[in-house]
N, C-alpha and C. Protein backbone atom coordinates (compact mmCIF):
# COMPACT_ATOMS: atom_id res chain seq x y z
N UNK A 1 0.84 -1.18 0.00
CA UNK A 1 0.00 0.00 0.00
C UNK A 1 0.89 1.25 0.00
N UNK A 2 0.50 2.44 -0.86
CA UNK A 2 1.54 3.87 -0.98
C UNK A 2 0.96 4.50 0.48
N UNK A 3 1.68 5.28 0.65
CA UNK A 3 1.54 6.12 1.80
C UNK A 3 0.67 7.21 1.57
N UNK A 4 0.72 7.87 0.16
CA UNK A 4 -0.22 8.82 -0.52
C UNK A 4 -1.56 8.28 -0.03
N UNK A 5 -2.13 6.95 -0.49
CA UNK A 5 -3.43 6.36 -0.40
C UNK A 5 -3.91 6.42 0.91
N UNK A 6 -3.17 5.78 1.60
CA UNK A 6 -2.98 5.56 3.33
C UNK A 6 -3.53 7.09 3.73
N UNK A 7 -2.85 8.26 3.34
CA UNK A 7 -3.48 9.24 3.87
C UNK A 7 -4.51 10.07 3.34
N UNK A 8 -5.33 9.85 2.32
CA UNK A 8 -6.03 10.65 1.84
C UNK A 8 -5.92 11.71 0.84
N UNK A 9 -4.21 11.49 0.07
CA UNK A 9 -4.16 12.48 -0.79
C UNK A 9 -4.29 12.24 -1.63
N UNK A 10 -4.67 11.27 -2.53
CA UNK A 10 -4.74 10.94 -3.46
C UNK A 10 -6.00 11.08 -3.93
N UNK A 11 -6.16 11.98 -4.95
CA UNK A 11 -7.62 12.40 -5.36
C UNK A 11 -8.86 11.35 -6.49
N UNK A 12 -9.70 11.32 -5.84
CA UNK A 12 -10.56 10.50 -6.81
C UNK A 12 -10.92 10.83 -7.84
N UNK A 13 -11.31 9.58 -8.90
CA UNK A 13 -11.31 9.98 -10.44
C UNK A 13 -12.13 10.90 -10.65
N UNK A 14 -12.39 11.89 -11.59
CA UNK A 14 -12.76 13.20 -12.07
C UNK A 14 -12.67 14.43 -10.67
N UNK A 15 -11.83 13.77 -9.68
CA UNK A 15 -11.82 15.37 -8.52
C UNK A 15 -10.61 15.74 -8.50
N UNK A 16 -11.23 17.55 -8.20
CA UNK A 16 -10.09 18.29 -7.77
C UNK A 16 -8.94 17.91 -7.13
N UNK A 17 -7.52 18.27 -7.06
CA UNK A 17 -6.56 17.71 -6.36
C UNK A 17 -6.86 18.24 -5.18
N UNK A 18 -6.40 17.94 -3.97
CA UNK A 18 -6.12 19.07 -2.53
C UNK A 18 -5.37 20.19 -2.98
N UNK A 19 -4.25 19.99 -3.44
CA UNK A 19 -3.43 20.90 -3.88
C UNK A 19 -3.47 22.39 -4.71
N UNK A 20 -5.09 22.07 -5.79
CA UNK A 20 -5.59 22.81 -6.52
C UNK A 20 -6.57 23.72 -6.28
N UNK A 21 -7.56 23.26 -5.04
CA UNK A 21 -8.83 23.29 -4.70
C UNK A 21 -8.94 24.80 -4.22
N UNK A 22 -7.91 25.35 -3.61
CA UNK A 22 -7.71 27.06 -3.69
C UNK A 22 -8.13 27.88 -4.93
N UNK A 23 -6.86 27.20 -5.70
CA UNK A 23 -6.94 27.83 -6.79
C UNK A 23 -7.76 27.80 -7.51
N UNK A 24 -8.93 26.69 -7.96
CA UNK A 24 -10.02 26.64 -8.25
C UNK A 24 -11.08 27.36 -7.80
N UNK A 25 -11.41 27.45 -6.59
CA UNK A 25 -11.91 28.32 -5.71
C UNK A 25 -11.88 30.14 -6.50
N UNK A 26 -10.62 30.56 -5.77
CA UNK A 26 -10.31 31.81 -6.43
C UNK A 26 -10.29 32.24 -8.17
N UNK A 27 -10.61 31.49 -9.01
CA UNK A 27 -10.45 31.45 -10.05
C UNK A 27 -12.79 31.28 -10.44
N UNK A 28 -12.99 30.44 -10.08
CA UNK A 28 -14.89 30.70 -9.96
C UNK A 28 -15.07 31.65 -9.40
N UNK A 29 -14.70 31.95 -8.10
CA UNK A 29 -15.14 33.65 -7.60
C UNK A 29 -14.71 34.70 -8.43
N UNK A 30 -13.75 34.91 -9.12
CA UNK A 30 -13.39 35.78 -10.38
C UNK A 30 -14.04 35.90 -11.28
N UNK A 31 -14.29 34.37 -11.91
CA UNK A 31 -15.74 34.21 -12.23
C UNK A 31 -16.92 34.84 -12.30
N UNK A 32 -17.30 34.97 -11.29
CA UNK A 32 -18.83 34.82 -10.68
C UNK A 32 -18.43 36.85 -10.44
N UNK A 33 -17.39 37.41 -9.64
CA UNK A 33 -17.20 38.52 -9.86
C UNK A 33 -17.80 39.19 -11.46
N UNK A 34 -16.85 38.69 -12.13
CA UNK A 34 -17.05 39.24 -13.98
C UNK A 34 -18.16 39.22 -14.26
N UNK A 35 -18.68 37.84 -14.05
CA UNK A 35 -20.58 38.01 -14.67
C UNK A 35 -21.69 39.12 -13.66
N UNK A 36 -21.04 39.13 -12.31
CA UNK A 36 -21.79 40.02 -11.57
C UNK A 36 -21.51 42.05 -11.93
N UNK A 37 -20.46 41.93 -12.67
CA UNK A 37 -20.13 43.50 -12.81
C UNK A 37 -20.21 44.35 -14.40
N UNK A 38 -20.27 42.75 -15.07
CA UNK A 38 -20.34 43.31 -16.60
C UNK A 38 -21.33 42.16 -17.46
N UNK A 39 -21.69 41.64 -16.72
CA UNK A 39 -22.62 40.90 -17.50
C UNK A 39 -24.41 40.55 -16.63
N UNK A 40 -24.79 41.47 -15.98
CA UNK A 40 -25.80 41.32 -14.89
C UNK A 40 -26.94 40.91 -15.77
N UNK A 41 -26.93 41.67 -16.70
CA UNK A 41 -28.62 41.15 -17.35
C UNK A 41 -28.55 40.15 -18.86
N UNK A 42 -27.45 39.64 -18.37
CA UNK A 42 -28.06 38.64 -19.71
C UNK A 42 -27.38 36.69 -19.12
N UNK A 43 -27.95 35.74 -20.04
CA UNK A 43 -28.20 34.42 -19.38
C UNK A 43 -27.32 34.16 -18.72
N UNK A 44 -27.19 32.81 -18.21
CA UNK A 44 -26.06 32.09 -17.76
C UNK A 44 -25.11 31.75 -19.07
N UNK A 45 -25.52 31.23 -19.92
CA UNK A 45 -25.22 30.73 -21.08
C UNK A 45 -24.35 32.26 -22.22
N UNK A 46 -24.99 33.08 -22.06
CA UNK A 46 -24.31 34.38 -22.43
C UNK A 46 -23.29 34.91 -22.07
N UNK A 47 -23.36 35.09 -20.66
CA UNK A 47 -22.57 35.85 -19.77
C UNK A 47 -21.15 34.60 -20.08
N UNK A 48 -21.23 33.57 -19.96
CA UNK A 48 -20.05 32.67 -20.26
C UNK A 48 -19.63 32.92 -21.80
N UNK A 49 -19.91 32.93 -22.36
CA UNK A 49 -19.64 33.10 -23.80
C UNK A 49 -19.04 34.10 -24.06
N UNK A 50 -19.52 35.41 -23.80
CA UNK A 50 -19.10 36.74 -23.45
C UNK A 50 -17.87 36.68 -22.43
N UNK A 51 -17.90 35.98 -21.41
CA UNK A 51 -16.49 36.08 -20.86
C UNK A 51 -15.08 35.16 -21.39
N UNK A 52 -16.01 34.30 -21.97
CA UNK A 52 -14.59 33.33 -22.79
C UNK A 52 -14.02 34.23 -24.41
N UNK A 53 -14.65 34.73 -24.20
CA UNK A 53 -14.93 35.51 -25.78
C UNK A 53 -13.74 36.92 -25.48
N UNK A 54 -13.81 37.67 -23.91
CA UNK A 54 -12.97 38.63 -23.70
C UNK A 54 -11.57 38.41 -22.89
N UNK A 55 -11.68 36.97 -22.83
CA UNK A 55 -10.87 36.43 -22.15
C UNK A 55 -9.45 35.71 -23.07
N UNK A 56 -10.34 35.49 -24.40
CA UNK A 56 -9.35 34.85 -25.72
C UNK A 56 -8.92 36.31 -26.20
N UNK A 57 -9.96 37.30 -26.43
CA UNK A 57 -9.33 38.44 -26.94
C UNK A 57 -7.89 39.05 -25.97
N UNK A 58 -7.95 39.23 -25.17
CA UNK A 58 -7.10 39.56 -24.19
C UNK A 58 -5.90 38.97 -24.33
N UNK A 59 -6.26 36.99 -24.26
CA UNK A 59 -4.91 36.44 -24.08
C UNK A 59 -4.11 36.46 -25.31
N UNK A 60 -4.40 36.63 -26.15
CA UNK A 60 -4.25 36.73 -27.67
C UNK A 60 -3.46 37.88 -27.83
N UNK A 61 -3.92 39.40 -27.05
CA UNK A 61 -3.56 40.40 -27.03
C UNK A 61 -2.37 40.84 -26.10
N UNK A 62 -3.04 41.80 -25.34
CA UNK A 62 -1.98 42.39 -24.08
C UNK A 62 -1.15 41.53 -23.03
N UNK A 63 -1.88 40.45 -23.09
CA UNK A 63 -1.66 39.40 -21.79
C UNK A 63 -0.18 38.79 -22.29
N UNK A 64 -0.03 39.08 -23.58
CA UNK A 64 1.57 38.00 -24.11
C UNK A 64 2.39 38.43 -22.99
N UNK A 65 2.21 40.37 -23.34
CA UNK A 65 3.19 41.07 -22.58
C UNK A 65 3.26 41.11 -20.83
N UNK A 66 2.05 40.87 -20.81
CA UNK A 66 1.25 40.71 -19.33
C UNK A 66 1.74 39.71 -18.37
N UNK A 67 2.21 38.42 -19.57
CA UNK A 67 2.07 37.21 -18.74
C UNK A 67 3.07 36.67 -17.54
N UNK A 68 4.02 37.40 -17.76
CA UNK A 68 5.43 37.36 -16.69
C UNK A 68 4.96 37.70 -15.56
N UNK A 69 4.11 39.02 -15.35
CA UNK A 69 4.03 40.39 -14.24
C UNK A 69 3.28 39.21 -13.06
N UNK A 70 3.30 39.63 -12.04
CA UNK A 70 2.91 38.74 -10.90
C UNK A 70 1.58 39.60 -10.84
N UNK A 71 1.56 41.36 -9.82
CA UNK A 71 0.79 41.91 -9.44
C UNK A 71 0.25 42.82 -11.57
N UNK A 72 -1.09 42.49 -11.28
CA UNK A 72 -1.44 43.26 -12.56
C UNK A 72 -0.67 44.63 -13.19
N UNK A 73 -0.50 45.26 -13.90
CA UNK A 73 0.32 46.47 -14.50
C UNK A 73 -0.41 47.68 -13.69
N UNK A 74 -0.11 48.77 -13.42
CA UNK A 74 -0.87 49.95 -12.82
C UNK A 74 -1.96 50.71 -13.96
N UNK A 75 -1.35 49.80 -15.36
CA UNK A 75 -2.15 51.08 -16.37
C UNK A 75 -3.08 50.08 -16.88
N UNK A 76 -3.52 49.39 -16.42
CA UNK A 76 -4.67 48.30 -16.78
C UNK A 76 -5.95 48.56 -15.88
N UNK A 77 -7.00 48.96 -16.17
CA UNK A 77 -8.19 48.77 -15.17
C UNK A 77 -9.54 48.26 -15.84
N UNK A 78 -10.77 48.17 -15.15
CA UNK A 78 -11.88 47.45 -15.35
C UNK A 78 -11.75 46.23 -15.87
N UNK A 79 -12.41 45.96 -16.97
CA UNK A 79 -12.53 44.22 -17.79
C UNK A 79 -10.81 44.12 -17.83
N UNK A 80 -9.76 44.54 -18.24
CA UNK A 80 -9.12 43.79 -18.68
C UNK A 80 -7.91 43.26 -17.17
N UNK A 81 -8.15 44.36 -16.20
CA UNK A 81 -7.74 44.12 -15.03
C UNK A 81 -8.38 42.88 -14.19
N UNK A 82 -9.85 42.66 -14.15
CA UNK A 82 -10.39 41.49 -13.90
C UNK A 82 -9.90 39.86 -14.36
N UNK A 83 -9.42 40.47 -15.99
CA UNK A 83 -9.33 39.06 -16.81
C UNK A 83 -7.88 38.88 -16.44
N UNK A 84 -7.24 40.06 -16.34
CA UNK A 84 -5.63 39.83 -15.77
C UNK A 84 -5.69 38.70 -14.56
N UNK A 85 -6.88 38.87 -13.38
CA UNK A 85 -6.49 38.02 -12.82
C UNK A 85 -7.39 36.81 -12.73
N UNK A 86 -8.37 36.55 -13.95
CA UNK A 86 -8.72 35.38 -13.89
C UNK A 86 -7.85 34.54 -14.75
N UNK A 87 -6.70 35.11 -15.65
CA UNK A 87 -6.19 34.06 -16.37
C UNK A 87 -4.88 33.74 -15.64
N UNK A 88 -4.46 35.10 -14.69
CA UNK A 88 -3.41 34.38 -13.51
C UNK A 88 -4.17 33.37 -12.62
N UNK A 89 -5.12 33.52 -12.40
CA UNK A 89 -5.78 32.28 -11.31
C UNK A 89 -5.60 30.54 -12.23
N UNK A 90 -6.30 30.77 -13.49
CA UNK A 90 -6.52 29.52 -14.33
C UNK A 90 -5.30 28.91 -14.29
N UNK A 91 -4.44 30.07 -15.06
CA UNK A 91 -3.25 29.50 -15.00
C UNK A 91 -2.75 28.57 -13.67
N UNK A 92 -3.16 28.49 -12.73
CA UNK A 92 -2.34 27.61 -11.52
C UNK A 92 -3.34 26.58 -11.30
N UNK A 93 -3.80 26.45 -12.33
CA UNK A 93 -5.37 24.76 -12.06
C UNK A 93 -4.32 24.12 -13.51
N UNK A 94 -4.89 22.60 -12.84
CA UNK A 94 -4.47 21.52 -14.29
C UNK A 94 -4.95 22.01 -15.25
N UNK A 95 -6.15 22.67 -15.23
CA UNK A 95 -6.85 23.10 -16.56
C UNK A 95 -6.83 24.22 -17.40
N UNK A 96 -5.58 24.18 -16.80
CA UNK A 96 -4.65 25.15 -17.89
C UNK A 96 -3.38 24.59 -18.54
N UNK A 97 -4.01 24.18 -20.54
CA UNK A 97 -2.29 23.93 -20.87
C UNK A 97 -1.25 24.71 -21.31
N UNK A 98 -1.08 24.26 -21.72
CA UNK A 98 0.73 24.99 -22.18
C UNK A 98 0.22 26.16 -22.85
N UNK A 99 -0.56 25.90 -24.04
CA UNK A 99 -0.90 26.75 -25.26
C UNK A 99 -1.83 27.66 -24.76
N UNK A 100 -2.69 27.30 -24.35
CA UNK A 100 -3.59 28.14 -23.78
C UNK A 100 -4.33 28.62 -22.38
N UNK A 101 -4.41 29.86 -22.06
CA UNK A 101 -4.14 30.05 -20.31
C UNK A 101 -5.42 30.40 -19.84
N UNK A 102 -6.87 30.80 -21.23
CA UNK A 102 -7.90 31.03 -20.45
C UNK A 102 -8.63 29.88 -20.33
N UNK A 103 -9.72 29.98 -19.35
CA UNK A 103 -10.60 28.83 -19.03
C UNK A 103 -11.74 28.44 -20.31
N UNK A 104 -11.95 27.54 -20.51
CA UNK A 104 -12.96 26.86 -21.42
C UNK A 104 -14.21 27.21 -21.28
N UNK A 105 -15.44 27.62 -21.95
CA UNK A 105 -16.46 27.38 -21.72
C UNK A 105 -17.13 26.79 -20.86
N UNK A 106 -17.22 25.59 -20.61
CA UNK A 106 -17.48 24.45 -19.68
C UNK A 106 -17.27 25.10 -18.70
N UNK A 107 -15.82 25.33 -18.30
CA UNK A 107 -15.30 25.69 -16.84
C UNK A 107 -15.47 27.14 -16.34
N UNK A 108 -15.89 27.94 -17.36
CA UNK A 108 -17.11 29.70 -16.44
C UNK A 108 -17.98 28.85 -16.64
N UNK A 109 -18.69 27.97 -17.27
CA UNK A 109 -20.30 27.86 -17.16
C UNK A 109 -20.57 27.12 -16.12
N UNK A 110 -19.53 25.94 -15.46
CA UNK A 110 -20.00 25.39 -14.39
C UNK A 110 -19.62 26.07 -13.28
N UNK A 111 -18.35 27.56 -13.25
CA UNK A 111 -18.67 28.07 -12.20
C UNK A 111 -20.07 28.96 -12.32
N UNK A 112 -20.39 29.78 -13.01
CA UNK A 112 -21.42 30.77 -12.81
C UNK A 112 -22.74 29.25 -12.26
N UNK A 113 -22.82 28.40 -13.17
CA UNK A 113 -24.35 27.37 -12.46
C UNK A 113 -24.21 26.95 -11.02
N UNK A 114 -22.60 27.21 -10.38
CA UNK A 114 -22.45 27.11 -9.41
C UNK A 114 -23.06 28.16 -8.26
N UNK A 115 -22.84 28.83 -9.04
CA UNK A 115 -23.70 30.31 -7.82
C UNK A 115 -25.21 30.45 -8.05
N UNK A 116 -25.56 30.19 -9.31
CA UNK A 116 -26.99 30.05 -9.25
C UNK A 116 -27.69 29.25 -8.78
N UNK A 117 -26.99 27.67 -8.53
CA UNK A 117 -27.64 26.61 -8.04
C UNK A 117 -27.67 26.94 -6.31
N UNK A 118 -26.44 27.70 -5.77
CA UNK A 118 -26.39 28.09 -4.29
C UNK A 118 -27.31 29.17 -4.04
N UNK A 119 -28.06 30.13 -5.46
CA UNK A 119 -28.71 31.12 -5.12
C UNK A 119 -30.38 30.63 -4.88
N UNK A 120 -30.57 29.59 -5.70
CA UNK A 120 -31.72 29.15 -5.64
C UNK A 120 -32.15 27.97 -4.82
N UNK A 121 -31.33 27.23 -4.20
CA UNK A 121 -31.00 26.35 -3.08
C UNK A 121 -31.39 27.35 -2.02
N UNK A 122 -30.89 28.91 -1.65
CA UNK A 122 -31.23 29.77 -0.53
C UNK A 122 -32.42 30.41 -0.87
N UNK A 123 -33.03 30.72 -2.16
CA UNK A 123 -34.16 31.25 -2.54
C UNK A 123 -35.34 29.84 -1.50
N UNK A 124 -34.66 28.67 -2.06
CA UNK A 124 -36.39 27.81 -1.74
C UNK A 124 -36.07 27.41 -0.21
N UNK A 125 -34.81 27.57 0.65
CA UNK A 125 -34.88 27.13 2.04
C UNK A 125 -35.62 28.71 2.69
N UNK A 126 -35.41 29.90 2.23
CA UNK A 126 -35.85 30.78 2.66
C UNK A 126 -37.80 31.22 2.66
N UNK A 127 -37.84 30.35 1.31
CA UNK A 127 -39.30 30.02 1.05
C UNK A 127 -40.07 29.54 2.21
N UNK A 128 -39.46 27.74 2.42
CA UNK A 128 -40.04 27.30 3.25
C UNK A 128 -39.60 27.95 4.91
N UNK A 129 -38.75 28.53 5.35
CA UNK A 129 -39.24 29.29 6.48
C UNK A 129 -40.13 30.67 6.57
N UNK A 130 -40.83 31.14 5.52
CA UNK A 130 -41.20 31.97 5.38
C UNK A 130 -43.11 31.20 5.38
């Protein structure tokens, strides 16, 4: 028997590592930030599209020069300061490869269904005490 197994670090098939689970974390709240500040009135399904969409433009763009800098540049603000640090966050998950540093479709859409499923989970417990 490995010692890894023995203690619990060893992550089960399709889960997060321990190791990652921060960074995953901070990288959906960035997330869920972006769709809450520039994308408020339109779908779930939109608002992801729209953020993978300014997120390729970006990395494609400024971010080449960007990509060294630890703390964002001082002359960067709003959307592209946000995406500065959602593609530094991605970047430190497996699900970021070599070639490419922003997140996939899939991965804003299952964070944003993530906050909606916690928003409407508190919508219907608040129901029934009401």
């Amino acid at each position: 028997m490995r010692l890894d197994v023995c203690l619990g670090l060893v992550p089960g098939r399709g889960r997060t590592p321990w190791w990652e689970s921060e960074s995953c974390a901070e990288r959906d709240q960035i997330v869920r930030g972006i769709a809450a500040k520039y994308c408020a009135g339109m779908r779930t399904t939109h608002a992801a599209r729209w953020i993978v969409g300014q997120a390729f433009i970006y990395e494609t763009g400024e971010y080449r020069f960007h990509r060294k800098l630890t703390p964002p540049p001082a002359a960067i603000e709003g959307t592209v300061r946000d995406l500065f640090r959602l593609l530094k966050a991605h970047g430190r998950t497996r699900g970021a490869s070599r070639k490419a540093s922003s997140p996939s479709y899939a991965t804003i859409l299952r964070a944003l269904k993530k906050i909606m499923k916690s928003l409407f989970l508190r919508n219907i417990v608040h129901d029934k005490k009401a």
